[in-house]
Protein backbone atom coordinates (compact mmCIF):
# COMPACT_ATOMS: atom_id res chain seq x y z
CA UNK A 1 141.94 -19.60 43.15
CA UNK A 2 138.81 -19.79 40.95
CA UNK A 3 139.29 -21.84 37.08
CA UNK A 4 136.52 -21.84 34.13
CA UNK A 5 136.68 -23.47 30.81
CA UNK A 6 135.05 -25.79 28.90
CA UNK A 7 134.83 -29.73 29.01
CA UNK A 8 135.94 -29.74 25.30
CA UNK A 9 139.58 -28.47 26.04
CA UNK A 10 139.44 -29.90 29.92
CA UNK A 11 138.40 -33.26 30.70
CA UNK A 12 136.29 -33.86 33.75
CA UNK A 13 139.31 -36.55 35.32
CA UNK A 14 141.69 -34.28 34.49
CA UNK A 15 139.50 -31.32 36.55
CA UNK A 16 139.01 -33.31 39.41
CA UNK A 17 142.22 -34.63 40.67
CA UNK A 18 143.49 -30.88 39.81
CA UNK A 19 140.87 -29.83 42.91
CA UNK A 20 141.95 -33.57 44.20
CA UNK A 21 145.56 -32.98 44.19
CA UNK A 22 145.62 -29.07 45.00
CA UNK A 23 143.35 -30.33 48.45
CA UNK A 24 141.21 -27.10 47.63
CA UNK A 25 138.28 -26.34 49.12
CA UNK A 26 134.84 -25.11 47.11
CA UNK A 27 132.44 -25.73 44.73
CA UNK A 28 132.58 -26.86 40.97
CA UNK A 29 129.58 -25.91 38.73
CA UNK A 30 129.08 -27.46 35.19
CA UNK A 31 126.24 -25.63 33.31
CA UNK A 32 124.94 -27.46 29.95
CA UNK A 33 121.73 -25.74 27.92
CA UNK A 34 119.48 -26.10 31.13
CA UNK A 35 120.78 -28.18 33.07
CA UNK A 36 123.26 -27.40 36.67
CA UNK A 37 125.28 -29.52 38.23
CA UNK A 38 127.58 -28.78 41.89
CA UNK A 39 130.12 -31.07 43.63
CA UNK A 40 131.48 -29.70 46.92
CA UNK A 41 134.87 -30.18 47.92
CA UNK A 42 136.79 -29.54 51.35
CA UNK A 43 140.39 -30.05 51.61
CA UNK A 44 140.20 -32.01 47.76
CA UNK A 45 137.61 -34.38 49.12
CA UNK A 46 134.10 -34.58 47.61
CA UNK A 47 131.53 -34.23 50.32
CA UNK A 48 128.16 -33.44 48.45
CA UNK A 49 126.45 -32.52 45.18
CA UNK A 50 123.67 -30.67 44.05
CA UNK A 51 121.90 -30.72 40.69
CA UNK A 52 118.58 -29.10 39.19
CA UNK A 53 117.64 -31.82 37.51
CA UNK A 54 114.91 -33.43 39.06
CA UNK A 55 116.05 -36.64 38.77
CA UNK A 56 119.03 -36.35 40.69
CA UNK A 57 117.47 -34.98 43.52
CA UNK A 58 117.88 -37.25 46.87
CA UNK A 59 113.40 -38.11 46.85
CA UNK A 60 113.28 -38.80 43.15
CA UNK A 61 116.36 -41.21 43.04
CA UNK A 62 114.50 -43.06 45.45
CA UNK A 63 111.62 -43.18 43.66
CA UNK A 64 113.60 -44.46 40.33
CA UNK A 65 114.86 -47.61 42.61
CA UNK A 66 111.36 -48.38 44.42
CA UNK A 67 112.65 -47.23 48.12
CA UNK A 68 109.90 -44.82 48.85
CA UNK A 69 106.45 -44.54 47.26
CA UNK A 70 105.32 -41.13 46.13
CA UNK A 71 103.17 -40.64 49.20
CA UNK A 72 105.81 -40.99 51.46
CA UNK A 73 107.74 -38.39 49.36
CA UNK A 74 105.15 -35.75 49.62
CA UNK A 75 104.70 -36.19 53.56
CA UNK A 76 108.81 -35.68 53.69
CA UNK A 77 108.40 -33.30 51.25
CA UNK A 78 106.02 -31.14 53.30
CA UNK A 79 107.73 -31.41 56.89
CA UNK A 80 111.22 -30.38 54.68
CA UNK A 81 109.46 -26.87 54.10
CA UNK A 82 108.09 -26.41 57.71
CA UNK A 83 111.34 -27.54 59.21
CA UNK A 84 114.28 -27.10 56.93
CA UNK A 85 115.35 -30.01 57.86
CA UNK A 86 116.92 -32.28 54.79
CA UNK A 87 115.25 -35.15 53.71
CA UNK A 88 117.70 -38.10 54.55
CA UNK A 89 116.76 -36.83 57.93
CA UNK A 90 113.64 -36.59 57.88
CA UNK A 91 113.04 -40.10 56.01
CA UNK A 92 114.85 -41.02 58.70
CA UNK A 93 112.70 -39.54 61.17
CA UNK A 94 109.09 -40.93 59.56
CA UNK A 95 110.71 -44.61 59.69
CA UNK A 96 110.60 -45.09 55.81
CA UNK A 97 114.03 -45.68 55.45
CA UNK A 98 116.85 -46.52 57.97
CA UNK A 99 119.93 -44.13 58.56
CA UNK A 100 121.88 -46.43 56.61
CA UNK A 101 119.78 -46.72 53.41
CA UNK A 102 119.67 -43.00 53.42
CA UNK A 103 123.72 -43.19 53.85
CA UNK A 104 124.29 -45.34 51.02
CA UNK A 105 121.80 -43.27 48.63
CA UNK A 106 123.26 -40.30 49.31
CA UNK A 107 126.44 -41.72 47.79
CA UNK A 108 124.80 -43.69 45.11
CA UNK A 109 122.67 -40.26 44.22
CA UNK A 110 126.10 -38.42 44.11
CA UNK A 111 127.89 -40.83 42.43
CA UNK A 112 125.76 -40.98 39.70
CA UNK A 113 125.81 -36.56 39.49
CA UNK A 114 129.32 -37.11 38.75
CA UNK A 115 128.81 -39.92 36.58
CA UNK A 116 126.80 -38.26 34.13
CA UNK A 117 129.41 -35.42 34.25
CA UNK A 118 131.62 -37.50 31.92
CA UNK A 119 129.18 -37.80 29.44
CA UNK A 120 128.98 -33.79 29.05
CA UNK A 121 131.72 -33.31 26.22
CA UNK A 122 130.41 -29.92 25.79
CA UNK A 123 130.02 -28.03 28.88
CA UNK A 124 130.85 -25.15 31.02
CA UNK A 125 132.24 -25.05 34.39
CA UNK A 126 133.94 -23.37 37.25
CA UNK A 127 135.35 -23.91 40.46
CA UNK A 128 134.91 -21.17 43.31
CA UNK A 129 136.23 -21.51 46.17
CA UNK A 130 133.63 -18.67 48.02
CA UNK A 131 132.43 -20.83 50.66
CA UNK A 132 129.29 -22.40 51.05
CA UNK A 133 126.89 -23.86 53.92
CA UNK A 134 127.74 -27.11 55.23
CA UNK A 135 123.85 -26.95 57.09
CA UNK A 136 122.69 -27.21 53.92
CA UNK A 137 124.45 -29.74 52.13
CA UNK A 138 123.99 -33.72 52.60
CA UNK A 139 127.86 -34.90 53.73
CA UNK A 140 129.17 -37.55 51.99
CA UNK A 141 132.62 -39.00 51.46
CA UNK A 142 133.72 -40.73 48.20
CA UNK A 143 136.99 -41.99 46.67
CA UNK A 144 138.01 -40.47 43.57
CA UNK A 145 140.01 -43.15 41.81
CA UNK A 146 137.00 -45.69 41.58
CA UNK A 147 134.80 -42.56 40.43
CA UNK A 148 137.05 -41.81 37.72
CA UNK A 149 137.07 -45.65 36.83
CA UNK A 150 133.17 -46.14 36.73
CA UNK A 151 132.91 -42.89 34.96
CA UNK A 152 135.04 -43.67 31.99
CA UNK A 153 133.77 -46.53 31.85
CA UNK A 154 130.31 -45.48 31.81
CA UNK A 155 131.30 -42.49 28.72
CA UNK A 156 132.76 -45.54 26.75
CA UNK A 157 129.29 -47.58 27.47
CA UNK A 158 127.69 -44.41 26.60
CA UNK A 159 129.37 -43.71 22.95
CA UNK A 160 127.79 -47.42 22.24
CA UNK A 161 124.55 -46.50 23.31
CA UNK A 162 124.31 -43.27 21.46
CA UNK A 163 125.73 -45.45 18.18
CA UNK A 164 122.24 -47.57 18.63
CA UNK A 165 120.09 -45.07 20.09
CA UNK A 166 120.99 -41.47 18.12
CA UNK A 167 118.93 -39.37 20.88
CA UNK A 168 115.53 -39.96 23.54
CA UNK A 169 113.47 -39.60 21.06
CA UNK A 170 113.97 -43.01 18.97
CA UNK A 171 111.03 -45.52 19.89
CA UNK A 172 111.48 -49.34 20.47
CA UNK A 173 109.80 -52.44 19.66
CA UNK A 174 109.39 -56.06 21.30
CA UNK A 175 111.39 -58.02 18.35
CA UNK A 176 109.55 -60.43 16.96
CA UNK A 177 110.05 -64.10 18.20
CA UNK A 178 112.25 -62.40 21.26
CA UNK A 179 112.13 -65.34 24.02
CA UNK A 180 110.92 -63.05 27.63
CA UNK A 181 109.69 -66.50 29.49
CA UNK A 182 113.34 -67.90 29.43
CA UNK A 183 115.13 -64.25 30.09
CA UNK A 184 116.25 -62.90 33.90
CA UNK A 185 114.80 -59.68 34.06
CA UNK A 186 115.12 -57.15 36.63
CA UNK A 187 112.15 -55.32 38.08
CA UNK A 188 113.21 -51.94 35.79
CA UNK A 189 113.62 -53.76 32.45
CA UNK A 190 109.94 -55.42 33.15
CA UNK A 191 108.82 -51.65 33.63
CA UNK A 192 110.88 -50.59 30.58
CA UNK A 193 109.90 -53.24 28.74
CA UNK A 194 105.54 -52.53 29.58
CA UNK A 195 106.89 -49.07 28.13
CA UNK A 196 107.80 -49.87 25.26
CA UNK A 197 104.71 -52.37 24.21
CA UNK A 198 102.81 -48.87 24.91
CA UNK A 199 104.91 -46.96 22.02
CA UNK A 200 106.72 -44.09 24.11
CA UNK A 201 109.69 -42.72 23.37
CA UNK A 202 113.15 -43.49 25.75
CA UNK A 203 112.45 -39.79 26.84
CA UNK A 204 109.04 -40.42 27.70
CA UNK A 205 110.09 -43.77 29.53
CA UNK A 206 112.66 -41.58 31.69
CA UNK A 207 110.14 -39.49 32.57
CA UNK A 208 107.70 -42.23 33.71
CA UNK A 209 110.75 -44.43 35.96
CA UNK A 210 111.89 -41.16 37.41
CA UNK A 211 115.18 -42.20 36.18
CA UNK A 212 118.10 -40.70 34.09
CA UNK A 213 119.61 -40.63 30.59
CA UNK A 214 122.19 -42.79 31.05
CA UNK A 215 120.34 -45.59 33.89
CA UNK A 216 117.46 -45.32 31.52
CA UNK A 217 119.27 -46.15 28.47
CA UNK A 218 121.57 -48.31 29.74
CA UNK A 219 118.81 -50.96 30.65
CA UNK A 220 117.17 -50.87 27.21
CA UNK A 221 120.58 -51.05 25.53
CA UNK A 222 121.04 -54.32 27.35
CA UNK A 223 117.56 -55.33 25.94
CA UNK A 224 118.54 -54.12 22.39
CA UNK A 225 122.02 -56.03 22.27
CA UNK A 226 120.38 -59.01 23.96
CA UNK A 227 118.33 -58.83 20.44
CA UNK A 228 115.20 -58.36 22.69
CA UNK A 229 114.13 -54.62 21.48
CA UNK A 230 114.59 -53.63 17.88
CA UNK A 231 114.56 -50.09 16.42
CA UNK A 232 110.60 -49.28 15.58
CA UNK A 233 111.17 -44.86 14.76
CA UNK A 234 114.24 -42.41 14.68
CA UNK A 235 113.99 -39.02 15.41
CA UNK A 236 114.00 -36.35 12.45
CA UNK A 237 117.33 -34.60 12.34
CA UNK A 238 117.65 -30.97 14.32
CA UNK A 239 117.02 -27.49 13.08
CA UNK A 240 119.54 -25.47 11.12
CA UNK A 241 121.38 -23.26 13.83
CA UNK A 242 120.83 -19.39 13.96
CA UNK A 243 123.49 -16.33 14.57
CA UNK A 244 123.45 -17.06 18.75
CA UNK A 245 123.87 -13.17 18.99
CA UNK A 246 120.67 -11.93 17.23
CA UNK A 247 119.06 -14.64 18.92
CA UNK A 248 119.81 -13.07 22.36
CA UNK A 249 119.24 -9.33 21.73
CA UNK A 250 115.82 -10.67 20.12
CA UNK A 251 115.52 -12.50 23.85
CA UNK A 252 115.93 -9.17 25.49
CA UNK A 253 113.37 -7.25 23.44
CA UNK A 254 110.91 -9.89 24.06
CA UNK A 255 111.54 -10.05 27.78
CA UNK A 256 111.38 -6.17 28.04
CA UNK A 257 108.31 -6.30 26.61
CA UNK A 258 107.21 -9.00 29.01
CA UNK A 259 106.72 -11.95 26.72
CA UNK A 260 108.13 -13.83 28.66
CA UNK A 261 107.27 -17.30 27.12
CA UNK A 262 108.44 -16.11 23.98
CA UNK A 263 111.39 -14.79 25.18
CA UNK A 264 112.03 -18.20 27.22
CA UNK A 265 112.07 -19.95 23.92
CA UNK A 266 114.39 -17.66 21.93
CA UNK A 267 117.01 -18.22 25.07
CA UNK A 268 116.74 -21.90 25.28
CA UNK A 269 117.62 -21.80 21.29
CA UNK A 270 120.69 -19.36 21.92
CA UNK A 271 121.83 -22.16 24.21
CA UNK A 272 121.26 -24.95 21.30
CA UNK A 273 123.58 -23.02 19.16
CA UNK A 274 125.92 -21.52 21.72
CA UNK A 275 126.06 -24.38 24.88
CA UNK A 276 128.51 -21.93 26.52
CA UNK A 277 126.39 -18.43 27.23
CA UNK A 278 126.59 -17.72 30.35
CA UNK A 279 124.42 -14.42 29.77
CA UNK A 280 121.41 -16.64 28.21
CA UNK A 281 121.65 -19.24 30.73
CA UNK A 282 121.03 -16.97 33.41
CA UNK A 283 118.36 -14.96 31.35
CA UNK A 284 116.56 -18.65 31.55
CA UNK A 285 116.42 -18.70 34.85
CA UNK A 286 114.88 -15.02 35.56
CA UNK A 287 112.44 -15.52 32.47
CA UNK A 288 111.37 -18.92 33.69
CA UNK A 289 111.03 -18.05 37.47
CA UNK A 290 109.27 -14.72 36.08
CA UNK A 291 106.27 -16.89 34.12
CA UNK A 292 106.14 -19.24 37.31
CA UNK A 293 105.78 -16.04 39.00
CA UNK A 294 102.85 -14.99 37.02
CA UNK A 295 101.21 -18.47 36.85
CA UNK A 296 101.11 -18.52 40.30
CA UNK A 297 99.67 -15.06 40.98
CA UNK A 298 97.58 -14.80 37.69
CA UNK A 299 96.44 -18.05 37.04
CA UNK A 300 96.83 -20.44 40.50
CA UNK A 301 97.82 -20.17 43.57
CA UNK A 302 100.16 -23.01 44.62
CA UNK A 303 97.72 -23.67 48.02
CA UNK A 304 94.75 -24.54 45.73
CA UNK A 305 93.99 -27.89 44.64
CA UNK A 306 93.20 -29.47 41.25
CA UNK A 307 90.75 -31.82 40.41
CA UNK A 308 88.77 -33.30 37.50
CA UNK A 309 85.39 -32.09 36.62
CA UNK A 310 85.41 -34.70 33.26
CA UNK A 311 85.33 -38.42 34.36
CA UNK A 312 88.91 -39.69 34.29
CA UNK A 313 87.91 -42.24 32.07
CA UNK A 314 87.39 -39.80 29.11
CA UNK A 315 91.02 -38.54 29.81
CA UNK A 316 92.21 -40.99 26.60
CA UNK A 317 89.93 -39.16 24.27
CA UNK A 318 91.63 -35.85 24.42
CA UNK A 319 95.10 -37.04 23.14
CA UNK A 320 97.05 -35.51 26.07
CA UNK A 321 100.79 -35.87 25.09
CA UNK A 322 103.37 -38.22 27.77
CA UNK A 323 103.95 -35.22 29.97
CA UNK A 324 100.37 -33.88 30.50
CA UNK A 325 99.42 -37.10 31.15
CA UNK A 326 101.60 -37.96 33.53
CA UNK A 327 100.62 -34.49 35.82
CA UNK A 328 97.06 -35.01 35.06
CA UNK A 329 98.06 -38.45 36.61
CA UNK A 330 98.92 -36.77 40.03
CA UNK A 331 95.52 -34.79 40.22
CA UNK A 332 93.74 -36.83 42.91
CA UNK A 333 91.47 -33.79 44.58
CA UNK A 334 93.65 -33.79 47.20
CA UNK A 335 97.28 -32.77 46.66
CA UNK A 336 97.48 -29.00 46.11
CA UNK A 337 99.47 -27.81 43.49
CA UNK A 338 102.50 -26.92 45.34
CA UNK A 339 102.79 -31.02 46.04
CA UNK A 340 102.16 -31.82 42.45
CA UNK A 341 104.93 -29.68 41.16
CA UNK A 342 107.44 -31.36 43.91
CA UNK A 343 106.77 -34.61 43.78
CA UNK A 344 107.13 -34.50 39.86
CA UNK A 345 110.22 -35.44 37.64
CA UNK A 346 109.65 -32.19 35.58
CA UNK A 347 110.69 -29.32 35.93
CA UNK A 348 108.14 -26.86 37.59
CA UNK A 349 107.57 -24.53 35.05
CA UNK A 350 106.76 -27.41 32.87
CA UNK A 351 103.94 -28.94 35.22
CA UNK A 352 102.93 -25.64 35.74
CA UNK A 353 102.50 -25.17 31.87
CA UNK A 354 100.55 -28.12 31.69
CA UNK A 355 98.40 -27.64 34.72
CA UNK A 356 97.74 -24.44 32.92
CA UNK A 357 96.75 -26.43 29.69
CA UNK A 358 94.53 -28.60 31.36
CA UNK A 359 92.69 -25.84 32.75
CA UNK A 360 92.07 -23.98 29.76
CA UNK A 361 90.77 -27.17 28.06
CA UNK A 362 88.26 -27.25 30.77
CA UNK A 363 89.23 -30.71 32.24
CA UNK A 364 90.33 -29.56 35.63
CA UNK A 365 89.64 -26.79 38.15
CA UNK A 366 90.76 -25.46 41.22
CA UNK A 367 89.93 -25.05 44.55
């Protein structure tokens, strides 16, 4: 028996311990603007997730809590595509982490897929029960009552947050005559707080801990209550929302016509307005995996590597926004471009956008 509908009229407890309760087997898939999450279920237990979020993937999570270094990442990274084998394994395997490390980040990874699942009031999702590949899932075994706990919890922490903080993009500030000598930090609020003496945004500050909305958030919440971090910049409001359907035939014509950026940006708006097209979301995903298509075959080559032919230390001089920074950070004349776009938090056709940038501004090249 398959089910779809919408987190606004179904809430994500009340989804799960139907799938709990019924002992079904499958998969559930929430879908919100651009972002996919899975959780796997056999006989109404949860045995693995999956997300396309970078962030939640098993080698980034790591990263966020300081387990593995980015080097160590690429080298699992690269056996994972010769062997197929999955990373836990294979971290395993190279001695960077012990079986049980890997063990208790796999649950702490999937835990925290769900997690941010109850802070998606507006999302779509289904349950299949087609089967799927246990090979190629990471097995895992979690109790559902202390999920559901933690998770409202976490959408009630969450509604405070978003009170203080209205989106990412507000910026902080060290408040003036706030104490830091006589203050237990942990080792992310020190990062979080060298972040924020720099200017960025919270979005930019996820993007540089590897981390997610809500971790992210949470620890400079804690800051900002503690009357550590003050509010320096909101964000201006959004856009006025267009007619979703003209929106989406004007998608088609572009992508018929092969404008395919274009095209990618009309979609992504018919998904502001209308959260619940299925037919744009999926239109996202051949667009996008269309211009990676072409950058790799037009432009580079994933196999050839980028390097600087400016002296890093002009970099600063060329105003390079958060993002290209951070890529242009991972361009050591050694990892090829197929490691830069894995071992990064963004999404590939992002890096590969900027890559692209950097080219054309005559900073890098290839070889």
């Amino acid at each position: 028996m398959s089910l779809s509908g919408n987190l606004k009229t179904m809430e994500l407890s009340e989804l799960l311990q139907w799938v709990t309760l019924g002992r079904k087997t499958g998969s559930l898939t929430f879908i919100r603007e651009k972002a996919k999450n899975y959780i796997y279920f056999r006989d109404g237990q949860i045995i693995s997730s999956r997300s396309n979020d970078p962030t939640k993937l098993l080698g980034h999570f790591l990263l966020f809590y300081g387990k593995i270094t980015e080097d160590q990442l690429k080298r699992t990274l690269e056996i994972q595509q010769q062997t197929r084998a999955t990373l836990g394994k294979i971290l395993v395997q190279e001695g960077f982490l012990s079986k049980e490390e890997v063990e208790k980040a796999l649950i702490s990874r999937t835990e925290e897929v769900i997690y941010d699942l109850f802070l998606w009031e507006d999302a779509y999702f289904h349950f299949s029960t087609d089967g799927y590949e246990l090979e190629d899932l990471m097995l895992i075994n979690l109790n559902l009552n202390s999920l559901l706990f933690e998770g409202v919890r976490r959408k009630d922490e969450w509604k405070r947050i978003r009170e203080a903080f209205p989106s990412n993009e507000v910026v902080l500030s060290l408040r003036k005559g706030a104490d830091l000598k006589n203050l237990p930090l942990t080792q992310l609020q020190k990062k979080l707080l060298f972040l924020v003496s720099q200017g960025k945004t919270v979005s930019q500050m996820i993007l540089e801990a590897h981390g997610s909305d809500f971790l992210v958030n949470y620890e400079l919440y804690q800051l900002y209550d503690s009357n550590v971090l003050e509010i320096k910049e909101l964000p201006a409001p959004p856009p006025a929302k267009e007619d979703p359907a003209k929106l989406f035939s004007r998608g088609l014509e572009l992508m018929q016509s092969r404008q395919h950026a274009q095209a990618l940006t009309v979609f992504q708006e018919v998904l502001r307005v209308d959260p619940e097209n299925i037919r744009a979301d999926k239109a996202i995903e051949e667009v996008e995996r269309a211009i990676c298509d072409d950058f790799y075959r037009d432009v580079m080559p994933a196999h050839l590597v980028p390097y600087f032919v400016i002296p890093e230390s002009t970099l600063p001089r060329y105003n390079l926004s958060h993002e290209e920074g951070f890529v242009a950070s991972r361009i050591n004349g050694t990892w090829d471009l197929k490691s830069i776009v894995m071992l990064s938090p963004l999404r590939e056709i992002e890096v590969l956008r900027i890559v692209d940038k950097l080219l054309k501004m005559g900073l890098i090249a290839l070889r």
